[in-house]
Protein backbone atom coordinates (compact mmCIF):
# COMPACT_ATOMS: atom_id res chain seq x y z
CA UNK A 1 67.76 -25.13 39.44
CA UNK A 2 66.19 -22.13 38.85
CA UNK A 3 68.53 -19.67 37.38
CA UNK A 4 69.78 -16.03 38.37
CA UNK A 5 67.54 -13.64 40.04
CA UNK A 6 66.76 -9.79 38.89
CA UNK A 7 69.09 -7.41 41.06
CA UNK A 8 66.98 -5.13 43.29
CA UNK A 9 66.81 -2.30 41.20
CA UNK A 10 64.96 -4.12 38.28
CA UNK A 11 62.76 -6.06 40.59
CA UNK A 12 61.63 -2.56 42.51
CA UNK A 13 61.13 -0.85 38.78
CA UNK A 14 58.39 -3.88 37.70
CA UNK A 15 56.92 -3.48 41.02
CA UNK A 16 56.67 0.16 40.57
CA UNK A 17 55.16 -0.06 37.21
CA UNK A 18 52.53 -2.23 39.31
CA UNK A 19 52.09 -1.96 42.70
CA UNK A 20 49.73 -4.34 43.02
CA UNK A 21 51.84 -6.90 42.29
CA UNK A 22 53.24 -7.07 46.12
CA UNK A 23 49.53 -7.35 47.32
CA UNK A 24 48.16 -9.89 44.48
CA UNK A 25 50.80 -11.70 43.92
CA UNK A 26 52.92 -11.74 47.93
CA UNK A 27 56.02 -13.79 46.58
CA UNK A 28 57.10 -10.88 44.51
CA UNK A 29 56.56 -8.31 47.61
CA UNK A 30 60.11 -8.21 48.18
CA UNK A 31 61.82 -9.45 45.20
CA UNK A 32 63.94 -11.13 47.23
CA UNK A 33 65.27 -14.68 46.07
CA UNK A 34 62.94 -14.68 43.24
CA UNK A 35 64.88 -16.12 40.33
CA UNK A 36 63.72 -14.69 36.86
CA UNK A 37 61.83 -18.10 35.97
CA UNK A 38 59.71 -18.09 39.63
CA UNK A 39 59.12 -14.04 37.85
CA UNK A 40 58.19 -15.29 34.99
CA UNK A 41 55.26 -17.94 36.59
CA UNK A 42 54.07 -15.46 39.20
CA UNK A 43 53.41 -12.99 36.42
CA UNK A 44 51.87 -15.47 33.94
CA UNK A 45 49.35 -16.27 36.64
CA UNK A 46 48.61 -12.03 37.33
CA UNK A 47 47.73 -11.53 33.52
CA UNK A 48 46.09 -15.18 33.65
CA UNK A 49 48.17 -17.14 31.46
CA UNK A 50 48.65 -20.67 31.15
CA UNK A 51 51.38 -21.80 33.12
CA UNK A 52 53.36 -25.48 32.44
CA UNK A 53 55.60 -26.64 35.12
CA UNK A 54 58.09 -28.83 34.41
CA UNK A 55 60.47 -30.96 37.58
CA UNK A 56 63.42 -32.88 36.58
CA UNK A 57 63.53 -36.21 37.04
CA UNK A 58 65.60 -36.89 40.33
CA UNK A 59 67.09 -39.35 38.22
CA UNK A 60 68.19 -36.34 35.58
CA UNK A 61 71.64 -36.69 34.81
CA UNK A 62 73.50 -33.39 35.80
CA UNK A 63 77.32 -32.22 35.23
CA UNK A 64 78.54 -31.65 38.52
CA UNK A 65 78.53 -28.11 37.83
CA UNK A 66 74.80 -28.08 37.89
CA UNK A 67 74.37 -30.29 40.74
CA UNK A 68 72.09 -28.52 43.20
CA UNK A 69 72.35 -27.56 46.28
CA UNK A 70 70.69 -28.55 49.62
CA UNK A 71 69.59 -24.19 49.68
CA UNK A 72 68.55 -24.26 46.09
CA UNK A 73 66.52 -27.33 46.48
CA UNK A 74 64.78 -26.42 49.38
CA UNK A 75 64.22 -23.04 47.75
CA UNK A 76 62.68 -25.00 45.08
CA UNK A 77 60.44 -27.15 46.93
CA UNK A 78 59.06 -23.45 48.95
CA UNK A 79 58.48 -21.95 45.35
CA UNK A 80 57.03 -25.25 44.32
CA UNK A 81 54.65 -25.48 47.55
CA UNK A 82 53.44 -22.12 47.24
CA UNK A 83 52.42 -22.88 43.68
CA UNK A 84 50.76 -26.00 44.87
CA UNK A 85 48.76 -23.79 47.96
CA UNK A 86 47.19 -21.52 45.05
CA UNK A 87 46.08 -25.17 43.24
CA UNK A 88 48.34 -23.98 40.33
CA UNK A 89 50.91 -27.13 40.23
């Protein structure tokens, strides 16, 4: 699961501070949908960090609270593929 996502106003004020964000790095164009942790690894890779990503098992044990969704995993895999097409997974 990836966790809440920056309201509009917070994700336009980084991308003002840096405009070239939306060009350099085009999953945080919009803001849209990006939860804070997908923020966090887009912007570790723009100020080249190291970046660790870690998948659950999909044998994790979960409290049906957390249990995913068929949206938020196939949110996930996007994220996850788009990582992948920049050879950084």
């Amino acid at each position: 699961m990836a966790g809440a996502a920056p309201v509009q106003r917070d994700a336009r004020a980084l991308l003002a501070k840096d405009p070239s964000l939306a060009t350099t790095l085009p999953p945080l164009g919009d803001g849209k949908g990006i939860s804070y942790t997908h923020w966090e690894a887009w912007l570790a890779l723009h100020h080249r960090k190291e970046l660790y990503i870690a998948l659950a098992s999909n044998s994790a044990e979960r409290r049906t609270r957390y249990e995913p969704a068929d949206a938020s995993k196939a949110a996930q895999q996007g994220r996850l593929e788009r990582l992948k097409r920049i050879n950084r997974h």
